[in-house]
PDB file of N, CA and C in Angstrom:
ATOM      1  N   UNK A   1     103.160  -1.340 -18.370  1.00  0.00           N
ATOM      2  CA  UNK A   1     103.512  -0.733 -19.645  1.00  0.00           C
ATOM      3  C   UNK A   1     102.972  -1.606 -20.782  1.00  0.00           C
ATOM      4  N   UNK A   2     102.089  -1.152 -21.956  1.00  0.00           N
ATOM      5  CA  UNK A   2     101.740  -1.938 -22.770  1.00  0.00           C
ATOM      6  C   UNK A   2     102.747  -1.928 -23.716  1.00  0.00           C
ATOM      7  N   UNK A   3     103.267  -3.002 -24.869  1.00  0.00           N
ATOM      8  CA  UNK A   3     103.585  -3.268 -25.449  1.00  0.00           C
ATOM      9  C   UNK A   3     102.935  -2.027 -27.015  1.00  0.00           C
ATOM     10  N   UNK A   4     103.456  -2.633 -27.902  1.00  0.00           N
ATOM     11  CA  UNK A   4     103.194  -1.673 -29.319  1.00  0.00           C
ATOM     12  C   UNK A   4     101.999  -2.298 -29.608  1.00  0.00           C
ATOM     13  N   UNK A   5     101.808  -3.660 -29.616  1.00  0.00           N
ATOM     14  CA  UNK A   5     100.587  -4.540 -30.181  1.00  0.00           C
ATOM     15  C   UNK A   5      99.508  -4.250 -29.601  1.00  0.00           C
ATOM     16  N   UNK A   6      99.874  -3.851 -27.974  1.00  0.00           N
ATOM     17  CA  UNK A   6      98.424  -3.593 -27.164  1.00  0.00           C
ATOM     18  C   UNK A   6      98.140  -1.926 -27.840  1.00  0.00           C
ATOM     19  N   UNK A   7      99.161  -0.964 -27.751  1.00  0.00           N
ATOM     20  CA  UNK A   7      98.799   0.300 -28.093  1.00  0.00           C
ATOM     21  C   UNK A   7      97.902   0.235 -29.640  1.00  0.00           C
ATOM     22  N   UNK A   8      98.243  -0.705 -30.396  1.00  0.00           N
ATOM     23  CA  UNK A   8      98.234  -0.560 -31.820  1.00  0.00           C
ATOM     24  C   UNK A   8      96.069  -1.205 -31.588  1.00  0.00           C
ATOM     25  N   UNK A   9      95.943  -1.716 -30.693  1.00  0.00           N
ATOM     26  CA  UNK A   9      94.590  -2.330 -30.611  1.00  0.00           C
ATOM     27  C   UNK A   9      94.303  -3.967 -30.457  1.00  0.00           C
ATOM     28  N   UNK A  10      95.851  -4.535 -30.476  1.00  0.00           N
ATOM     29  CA  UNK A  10      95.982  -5.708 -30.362  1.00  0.00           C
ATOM     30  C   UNK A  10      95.726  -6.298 -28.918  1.00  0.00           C
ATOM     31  N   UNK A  11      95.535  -7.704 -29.049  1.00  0.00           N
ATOM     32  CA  UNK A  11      94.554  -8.271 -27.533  1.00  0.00           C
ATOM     33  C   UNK A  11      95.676  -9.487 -27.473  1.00  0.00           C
ATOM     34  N   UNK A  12      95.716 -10.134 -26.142  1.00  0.00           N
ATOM     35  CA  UNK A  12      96.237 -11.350 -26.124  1.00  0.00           C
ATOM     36  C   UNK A  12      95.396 -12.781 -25.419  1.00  0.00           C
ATOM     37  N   UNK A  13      95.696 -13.395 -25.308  1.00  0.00           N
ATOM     38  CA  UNK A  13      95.160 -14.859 -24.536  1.00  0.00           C
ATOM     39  C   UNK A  13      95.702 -15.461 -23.910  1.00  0.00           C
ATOM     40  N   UNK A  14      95.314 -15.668 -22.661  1.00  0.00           N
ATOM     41  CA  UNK A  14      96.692 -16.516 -21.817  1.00  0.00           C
ATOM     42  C   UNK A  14      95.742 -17.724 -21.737  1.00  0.00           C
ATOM     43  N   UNK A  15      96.869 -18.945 -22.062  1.00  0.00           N
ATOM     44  CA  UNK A  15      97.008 -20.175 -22.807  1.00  0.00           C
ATOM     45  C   UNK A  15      96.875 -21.057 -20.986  1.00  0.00           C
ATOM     46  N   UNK A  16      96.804 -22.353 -20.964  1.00  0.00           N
ATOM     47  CA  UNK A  16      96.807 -22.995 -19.968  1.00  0.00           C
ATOM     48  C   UNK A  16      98.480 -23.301 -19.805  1.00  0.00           C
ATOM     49  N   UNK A  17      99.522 -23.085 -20.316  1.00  0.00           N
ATOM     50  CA  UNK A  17     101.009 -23.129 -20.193  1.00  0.00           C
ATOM     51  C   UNK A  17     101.096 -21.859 -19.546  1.00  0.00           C
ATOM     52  N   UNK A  18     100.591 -21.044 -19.405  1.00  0.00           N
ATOM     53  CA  UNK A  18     101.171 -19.544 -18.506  1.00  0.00           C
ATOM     54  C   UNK A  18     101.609 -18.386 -20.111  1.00  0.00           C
ATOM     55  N   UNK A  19     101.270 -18.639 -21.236  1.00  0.00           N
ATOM     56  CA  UNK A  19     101.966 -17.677 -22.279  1.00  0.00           C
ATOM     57  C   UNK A  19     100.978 -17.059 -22.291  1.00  0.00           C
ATOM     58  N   UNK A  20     101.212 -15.751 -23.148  1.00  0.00           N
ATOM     59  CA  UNK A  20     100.253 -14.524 -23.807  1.00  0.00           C
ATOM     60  C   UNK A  20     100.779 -15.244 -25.260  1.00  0.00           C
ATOM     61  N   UNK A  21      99.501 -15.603 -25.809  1.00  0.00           N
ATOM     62  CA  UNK A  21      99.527 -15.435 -27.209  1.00  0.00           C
ATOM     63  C   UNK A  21      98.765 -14.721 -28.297  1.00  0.00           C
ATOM     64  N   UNK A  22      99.122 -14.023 -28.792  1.00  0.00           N
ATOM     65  CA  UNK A  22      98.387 -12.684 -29.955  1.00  0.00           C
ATOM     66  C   UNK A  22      97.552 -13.100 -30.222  1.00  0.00           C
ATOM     67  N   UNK A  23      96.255 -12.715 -30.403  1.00  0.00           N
ATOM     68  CA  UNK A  23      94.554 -12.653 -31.153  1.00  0.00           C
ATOM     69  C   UNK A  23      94.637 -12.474 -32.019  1.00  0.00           C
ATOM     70  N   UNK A  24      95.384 -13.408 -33.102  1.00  0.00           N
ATOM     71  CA  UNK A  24      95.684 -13.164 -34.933  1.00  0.00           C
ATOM     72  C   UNK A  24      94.381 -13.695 -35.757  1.00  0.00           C
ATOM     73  N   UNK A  25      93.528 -13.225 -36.466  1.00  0.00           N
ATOM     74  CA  UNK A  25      93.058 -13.036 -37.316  1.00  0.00           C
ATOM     75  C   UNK A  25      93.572 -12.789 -38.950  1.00  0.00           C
ATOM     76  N   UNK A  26      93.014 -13.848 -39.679  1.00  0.00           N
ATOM     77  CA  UNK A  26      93.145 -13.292 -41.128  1.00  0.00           C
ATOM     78  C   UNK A  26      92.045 -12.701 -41.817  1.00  0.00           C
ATOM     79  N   UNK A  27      91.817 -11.700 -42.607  1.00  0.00           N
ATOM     80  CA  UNK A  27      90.646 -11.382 -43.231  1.00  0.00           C
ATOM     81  C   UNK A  27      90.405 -12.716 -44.009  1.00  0.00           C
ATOM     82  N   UNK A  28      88.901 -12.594 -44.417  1.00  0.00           N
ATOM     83  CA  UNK A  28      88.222 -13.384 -45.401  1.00  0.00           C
ATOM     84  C   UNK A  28      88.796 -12.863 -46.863  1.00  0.00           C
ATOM     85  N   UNK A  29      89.106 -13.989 -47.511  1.00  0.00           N
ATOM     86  CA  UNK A  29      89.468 -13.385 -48.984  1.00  0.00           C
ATOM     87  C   UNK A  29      89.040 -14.682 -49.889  1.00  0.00           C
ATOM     88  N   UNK A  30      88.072 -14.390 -51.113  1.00  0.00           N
ATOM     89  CA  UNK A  30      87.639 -14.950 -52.028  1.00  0.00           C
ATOM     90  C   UNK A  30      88.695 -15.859 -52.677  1.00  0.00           C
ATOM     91  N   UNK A  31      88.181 -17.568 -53.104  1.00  0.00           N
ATOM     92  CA  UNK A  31      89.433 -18.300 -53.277  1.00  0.00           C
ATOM     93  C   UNK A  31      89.537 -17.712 -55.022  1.00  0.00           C
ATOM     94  N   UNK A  32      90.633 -17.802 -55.308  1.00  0.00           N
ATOM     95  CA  UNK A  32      90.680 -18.141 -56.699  1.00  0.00           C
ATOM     96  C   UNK A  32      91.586 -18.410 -57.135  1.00  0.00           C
ATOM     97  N   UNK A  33      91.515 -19.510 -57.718  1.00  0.00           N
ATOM     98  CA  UNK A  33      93.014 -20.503 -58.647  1.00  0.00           C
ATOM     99  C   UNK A  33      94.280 -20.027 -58.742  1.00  0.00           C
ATOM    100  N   UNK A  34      95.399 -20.430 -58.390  1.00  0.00           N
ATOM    101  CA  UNK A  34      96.697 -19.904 -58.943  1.00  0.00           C
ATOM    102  C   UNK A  34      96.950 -20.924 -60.178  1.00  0.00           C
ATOM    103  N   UNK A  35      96.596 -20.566 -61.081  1.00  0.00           N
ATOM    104  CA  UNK A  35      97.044 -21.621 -62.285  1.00  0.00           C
ATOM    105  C   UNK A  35      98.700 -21.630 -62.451  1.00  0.00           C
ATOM    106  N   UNK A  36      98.707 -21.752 -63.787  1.00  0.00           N
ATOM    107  CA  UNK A  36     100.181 -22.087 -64.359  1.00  0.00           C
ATOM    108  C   UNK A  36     101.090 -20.929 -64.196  1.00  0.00           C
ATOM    109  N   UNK A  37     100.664 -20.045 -65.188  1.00  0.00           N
ATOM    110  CA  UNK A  37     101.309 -18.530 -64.970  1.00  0.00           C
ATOM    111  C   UNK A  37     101.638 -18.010 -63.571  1.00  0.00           C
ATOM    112  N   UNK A  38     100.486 -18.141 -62.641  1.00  0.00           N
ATOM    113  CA  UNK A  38     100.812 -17.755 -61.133  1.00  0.00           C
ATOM    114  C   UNK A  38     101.438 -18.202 -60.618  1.00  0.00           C
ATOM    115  N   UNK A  39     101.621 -19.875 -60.747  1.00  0.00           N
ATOM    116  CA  UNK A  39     103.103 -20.536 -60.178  1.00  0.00           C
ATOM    117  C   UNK A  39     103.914 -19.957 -60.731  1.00  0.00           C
ATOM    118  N   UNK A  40     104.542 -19.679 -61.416  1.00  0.00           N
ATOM    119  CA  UNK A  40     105.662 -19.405 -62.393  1.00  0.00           C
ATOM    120  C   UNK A  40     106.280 -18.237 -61.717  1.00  0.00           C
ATOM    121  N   UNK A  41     105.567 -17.375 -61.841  1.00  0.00           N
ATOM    122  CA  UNK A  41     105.562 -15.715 -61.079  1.00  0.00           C
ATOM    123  C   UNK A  41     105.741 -15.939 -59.981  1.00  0.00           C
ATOM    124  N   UNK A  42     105.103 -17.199 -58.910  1.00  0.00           N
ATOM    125  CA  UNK A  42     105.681 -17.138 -57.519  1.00  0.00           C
ATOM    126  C   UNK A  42     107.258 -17.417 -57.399  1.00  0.00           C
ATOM    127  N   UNK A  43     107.497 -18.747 -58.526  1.00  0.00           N
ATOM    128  CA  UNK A  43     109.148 -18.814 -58.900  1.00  0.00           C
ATOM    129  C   UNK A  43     110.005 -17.851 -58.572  1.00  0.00           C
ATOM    130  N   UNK A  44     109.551 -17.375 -59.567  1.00  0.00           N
ATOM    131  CA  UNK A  44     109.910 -16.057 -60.363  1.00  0.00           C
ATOM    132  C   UNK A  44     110.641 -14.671 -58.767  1.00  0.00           C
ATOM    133  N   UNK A  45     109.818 -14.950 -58.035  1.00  0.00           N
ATOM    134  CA  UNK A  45     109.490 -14.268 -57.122  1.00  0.00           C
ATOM    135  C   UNK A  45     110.533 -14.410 -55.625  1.00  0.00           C
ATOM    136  N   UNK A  46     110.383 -15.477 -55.871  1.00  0.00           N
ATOM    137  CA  UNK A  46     111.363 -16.066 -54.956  1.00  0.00           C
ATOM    138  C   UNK A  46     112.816 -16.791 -55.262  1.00  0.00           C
ATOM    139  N   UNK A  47     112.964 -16.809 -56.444  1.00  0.00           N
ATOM    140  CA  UNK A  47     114.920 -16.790 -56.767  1.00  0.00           C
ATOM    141  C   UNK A  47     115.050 -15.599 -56.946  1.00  0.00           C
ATOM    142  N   UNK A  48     114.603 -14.724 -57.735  1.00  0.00           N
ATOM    143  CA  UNK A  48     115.371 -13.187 -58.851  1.00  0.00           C
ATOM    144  C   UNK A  48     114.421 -12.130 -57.748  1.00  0.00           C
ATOM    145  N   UNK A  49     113.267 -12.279 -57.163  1.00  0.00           N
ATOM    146  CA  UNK A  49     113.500 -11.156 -56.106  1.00  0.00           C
ATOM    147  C   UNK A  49     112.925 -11.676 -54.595  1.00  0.00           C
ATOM    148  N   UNK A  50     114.097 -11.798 -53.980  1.00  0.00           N
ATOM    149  CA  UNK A  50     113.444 -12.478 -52.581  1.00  0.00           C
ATOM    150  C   UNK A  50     113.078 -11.015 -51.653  1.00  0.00           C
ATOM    151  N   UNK A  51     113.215  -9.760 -52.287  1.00  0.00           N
ATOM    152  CA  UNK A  51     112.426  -8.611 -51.112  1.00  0.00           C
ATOM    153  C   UNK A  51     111.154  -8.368 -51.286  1.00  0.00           C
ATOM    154  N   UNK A  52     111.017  -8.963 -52.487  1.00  0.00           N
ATOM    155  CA  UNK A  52     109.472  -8.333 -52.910  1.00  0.00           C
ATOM    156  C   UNK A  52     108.737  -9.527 -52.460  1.00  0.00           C
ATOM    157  N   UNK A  53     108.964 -10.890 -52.943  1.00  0.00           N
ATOM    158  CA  UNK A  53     108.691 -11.846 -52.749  1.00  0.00           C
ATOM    159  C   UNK A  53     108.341 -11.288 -50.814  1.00  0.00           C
ATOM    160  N   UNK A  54     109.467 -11.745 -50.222  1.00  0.00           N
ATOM    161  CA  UNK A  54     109.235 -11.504 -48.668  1.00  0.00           C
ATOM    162  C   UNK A  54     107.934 -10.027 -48.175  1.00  0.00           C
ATOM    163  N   UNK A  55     107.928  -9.146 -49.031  1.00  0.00           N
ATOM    164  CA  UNK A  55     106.806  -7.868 -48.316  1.00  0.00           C
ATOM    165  C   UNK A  55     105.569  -8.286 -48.494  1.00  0.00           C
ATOM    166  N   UNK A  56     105.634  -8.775 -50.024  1.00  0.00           N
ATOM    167  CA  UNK A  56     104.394  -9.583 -50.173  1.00  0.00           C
ATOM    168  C   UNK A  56     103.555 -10.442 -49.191  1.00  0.00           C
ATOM    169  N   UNK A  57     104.621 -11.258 -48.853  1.00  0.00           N
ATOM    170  CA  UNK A  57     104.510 -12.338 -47.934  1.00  0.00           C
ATOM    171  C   UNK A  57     103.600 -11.677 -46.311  1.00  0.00           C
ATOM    172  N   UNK A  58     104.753 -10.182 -46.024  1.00  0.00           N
ATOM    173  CA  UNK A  58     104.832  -9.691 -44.908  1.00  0.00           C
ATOM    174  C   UNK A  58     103.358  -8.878 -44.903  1.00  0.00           C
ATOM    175  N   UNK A  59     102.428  -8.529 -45.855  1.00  0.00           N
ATOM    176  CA  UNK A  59     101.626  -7.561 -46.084  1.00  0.00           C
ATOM    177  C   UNK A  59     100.528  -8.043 -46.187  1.00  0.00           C
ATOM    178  N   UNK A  60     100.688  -9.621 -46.417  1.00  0.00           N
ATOM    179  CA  UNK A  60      99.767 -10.555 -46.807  1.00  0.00           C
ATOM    180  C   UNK A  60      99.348 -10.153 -48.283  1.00  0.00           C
ATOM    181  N   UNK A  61      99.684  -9.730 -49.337  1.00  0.00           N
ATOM    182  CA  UNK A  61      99.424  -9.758 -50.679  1.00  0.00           C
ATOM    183  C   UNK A  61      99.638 -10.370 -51.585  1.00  0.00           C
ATOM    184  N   UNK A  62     100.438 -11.381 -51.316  1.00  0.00           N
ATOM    185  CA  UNK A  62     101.259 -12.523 -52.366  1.00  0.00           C
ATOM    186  C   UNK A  62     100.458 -12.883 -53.279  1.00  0.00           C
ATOM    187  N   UNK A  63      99.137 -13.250 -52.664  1.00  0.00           N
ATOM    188  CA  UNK A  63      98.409 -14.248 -53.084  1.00  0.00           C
ATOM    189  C   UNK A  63      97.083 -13.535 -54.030  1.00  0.00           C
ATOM    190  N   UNK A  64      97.175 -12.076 -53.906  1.00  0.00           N
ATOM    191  CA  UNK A  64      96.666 -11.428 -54.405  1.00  0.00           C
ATOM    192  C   UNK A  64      97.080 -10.479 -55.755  1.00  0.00           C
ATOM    193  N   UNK A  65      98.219 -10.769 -55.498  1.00  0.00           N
ATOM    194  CA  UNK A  65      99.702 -10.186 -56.351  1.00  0.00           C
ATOM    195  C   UNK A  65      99.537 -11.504 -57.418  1.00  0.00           C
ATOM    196  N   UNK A  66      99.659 -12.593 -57.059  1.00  0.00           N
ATOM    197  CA  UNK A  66      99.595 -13.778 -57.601  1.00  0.00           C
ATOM    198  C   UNK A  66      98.062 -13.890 -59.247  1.00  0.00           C
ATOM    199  N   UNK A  67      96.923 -13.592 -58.207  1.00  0.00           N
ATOM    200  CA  UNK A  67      96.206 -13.440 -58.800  1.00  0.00           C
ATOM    201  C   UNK A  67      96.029 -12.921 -59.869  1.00  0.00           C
ATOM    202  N   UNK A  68      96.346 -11.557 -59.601  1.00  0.00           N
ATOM    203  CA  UNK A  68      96.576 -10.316 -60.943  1.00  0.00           C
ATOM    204  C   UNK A  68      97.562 -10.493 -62.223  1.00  0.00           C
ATOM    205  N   UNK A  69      98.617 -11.741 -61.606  1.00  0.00           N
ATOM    206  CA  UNK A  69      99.764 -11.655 -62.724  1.00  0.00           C
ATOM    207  C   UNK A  69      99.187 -12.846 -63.280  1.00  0.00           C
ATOM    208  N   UNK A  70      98.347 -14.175 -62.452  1.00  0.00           N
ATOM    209  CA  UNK A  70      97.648 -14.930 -63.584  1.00  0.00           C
ATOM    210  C   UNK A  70      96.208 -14.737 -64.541  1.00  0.00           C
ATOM    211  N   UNK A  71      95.676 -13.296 -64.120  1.00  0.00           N
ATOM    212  CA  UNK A  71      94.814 -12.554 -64.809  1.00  0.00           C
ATOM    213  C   UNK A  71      95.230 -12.352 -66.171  1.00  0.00           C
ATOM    214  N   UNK A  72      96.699 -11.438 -65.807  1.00  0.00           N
ATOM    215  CA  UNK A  72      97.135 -10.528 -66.981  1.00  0.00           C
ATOM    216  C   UNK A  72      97.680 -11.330 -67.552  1.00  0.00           C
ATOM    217  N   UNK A  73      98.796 -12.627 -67.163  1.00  0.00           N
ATOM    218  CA  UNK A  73      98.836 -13.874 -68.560  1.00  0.00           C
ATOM    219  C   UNK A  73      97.752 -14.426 -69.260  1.00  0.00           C
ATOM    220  N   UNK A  74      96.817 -14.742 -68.572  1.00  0.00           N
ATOM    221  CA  UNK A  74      95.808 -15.245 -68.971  1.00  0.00           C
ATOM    222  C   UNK A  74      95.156 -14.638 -70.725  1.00  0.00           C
ATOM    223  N   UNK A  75      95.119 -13.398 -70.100  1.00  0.00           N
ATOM    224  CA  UNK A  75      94.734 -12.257 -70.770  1.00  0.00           C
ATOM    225  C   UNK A  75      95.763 -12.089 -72.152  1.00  0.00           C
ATOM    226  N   UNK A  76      96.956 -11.899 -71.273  1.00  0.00           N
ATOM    227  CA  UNK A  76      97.529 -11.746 -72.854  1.00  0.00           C
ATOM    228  C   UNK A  76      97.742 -13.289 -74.057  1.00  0.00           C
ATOM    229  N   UNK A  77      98.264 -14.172 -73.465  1.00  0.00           N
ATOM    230  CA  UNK A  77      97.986 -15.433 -73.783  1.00  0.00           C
ATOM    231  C   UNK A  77      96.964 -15.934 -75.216  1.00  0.00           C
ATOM    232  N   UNK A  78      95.408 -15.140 -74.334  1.00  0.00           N
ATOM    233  CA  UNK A  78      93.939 -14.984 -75.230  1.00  0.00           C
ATOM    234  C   UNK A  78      94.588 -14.254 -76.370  1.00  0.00           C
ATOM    235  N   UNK A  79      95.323 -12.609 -76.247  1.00  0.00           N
ATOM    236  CA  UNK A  79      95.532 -12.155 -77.172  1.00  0.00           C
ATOM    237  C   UNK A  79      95.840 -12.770 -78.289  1.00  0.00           C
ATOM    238  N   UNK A  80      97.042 -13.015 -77.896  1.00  0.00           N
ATOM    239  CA  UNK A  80      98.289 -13.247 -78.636  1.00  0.00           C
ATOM    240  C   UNK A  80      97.762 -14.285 -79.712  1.00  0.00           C
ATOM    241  N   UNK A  81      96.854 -15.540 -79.430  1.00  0.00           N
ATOM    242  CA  UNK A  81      96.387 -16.335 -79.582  1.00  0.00           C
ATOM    243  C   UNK A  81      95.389 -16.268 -80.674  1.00  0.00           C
ATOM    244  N   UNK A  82      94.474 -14.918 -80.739  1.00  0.00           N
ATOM    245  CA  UNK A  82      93.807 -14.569 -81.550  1.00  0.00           C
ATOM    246  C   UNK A  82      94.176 -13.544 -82.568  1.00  0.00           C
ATOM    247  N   UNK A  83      95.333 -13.241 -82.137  1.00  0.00           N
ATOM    248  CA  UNK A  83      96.013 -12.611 -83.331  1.00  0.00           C
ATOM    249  C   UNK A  83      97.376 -13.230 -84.245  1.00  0.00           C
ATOM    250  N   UNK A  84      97.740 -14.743 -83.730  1.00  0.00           N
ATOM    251  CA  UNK A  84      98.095 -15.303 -84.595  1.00  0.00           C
ATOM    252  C   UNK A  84      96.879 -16.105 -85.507  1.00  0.00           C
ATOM    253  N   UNK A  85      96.231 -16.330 -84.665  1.00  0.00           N
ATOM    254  CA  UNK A  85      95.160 -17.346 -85.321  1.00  0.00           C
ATOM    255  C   UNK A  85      94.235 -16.403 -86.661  1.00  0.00           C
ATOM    256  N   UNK A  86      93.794 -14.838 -86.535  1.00  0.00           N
ATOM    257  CA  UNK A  86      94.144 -13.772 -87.468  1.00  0.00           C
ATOM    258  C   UNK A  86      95.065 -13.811 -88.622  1.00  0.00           C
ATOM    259  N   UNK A  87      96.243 -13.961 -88.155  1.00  0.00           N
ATOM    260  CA  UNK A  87      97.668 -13.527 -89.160  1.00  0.00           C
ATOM    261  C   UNK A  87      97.870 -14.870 -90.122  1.00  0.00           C
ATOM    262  N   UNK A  88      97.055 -16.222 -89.312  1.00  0.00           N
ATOM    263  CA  UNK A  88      97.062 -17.352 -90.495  1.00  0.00           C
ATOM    264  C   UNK A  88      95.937 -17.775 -90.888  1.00  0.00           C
ATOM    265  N   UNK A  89      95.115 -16.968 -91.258  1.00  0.00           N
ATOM    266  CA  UNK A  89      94.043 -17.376 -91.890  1.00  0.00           C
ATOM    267  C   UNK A  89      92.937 -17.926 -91.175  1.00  0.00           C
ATOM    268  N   UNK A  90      92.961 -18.261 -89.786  1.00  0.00           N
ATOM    269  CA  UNK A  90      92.110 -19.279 -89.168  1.00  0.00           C
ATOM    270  C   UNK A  90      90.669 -18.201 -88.593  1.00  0.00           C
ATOM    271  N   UNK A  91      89.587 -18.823 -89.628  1.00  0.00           N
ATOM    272  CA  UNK A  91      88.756 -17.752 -89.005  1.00  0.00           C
ATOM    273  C   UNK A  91      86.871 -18.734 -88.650  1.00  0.00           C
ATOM    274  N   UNK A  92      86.197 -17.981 -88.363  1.00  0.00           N
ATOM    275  CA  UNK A  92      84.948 -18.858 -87.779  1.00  0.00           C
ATOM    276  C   UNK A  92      84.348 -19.767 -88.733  1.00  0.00           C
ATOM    277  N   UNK A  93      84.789 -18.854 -89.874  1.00  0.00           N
ATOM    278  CA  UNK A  93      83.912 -19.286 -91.323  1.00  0.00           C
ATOM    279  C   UNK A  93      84.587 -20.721 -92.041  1.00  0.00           C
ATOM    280  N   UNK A  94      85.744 -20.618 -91.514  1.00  0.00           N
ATOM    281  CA  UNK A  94      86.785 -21.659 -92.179  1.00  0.00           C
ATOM    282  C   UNK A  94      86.348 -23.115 -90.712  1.00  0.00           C
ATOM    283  N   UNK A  95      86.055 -22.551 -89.212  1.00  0.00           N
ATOM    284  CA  UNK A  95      85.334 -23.654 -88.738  1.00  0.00           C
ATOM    285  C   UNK A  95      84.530 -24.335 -88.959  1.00  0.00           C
ATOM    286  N   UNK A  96      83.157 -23.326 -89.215  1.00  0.00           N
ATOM    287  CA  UNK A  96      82.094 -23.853 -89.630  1.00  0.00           C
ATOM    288  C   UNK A  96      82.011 -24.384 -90.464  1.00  0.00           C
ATOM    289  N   UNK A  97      82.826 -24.760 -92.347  1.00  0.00           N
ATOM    290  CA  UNK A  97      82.802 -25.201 -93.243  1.00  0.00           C
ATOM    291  C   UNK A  97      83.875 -26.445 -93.520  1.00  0.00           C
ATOM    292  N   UNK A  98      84.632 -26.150 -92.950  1.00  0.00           N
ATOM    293  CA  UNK A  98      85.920 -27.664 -92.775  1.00  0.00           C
ATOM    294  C   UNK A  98      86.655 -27.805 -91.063  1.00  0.00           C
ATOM    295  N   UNK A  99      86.279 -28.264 -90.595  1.00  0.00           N
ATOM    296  CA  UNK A  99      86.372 -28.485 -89.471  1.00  0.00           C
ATOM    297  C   UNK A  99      87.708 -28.878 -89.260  1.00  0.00           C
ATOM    298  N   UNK A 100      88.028 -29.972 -89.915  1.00  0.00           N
ATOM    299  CA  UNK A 100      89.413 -30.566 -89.596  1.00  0.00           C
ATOM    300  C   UNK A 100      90.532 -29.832 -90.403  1.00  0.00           C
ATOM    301  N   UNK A 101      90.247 -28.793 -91.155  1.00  0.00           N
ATOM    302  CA  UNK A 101      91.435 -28.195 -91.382  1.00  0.00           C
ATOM    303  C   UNK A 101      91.688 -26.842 -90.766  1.00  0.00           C
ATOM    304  N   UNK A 102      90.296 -26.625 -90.116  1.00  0.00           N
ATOM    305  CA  UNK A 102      90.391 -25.657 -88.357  1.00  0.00           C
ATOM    306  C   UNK A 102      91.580 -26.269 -87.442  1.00  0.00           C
ATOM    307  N   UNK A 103      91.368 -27.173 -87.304  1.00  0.00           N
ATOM    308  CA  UNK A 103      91.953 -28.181 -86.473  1.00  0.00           C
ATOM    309  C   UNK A 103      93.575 -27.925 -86.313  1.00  0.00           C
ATOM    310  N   UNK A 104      93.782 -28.235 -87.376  1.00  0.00           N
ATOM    311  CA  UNK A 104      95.267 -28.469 -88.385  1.00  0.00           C
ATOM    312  C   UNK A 104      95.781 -27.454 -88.112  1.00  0.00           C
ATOM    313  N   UNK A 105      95.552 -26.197 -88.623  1.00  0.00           N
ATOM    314  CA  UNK A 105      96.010 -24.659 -88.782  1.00  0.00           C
ATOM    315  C   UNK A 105      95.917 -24.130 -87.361  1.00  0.00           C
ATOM    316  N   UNK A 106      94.981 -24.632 -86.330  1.00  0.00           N
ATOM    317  CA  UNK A 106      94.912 -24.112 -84.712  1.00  0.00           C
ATOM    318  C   UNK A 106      96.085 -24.835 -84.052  1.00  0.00           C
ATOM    319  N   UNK A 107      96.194 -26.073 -84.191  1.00  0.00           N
ATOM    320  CA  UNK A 107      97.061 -26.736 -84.044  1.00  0.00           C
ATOM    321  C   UNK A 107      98.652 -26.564 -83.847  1.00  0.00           C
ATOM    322  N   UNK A 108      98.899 -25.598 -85.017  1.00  0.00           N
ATOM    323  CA  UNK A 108     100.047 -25.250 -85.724  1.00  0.00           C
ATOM    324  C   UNK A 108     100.738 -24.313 -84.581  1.00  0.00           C
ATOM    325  N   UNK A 109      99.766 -23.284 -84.351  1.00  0.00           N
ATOM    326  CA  UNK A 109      99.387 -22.169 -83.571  1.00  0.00           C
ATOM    327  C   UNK A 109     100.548 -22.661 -82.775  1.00  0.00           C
TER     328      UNK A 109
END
């Protein structure tokens, strides 16, 4: 009788101890940084929701989930950033002509 893993297409290996152990494979997946924001969100993830946190885990998406939420901080972050820096005056023209009071006013930010 096969098991679900064999029906499903799954293979095993018998080990020099006498076990069957599963033919696990991970896909290839492109690295990319979990910065600041993405830690935070993994936090985040694992006190205030440990089910989502766990499917993630279970689906293998965490880390891809991860990705997207340090995209979209990233992203808004830039915004936010250029529209205070907008709302106080700080503009290219005011770089190029006094530098250190670019400085000052980015600073403030």
């Amino acid at each position: 009788m096969k098991s679900i893993y064999e029906n499903l297409g799954g293979t095993y290996t018998l080990e020099a101890d006498g076990m069957l152990y599963p033919n696990l494979t991970l896909e290839p997946r492109e690295q990319h940084p979990i910065g600041k924001w993405g830690r935070l969100h993994l936090n985040y993830l694992e006190k205030e929701h440990p089910g989502f946190y766990e499917q993630f885990i279970l689906t293998g998406t965490l880390y891809k989930h991860l990705e997207d939420a340090e995209d979209r901080a990233v992203a808004m972050m830039e915004q936010v950033t250029r529209q205070m820096a907008v709302a106080a005056g700080i503009t290219e023209h005011l770089k190029s002509t006094d530098q250190m009071e670019w400085v000052r006013k980015i600073r403030k930010l």
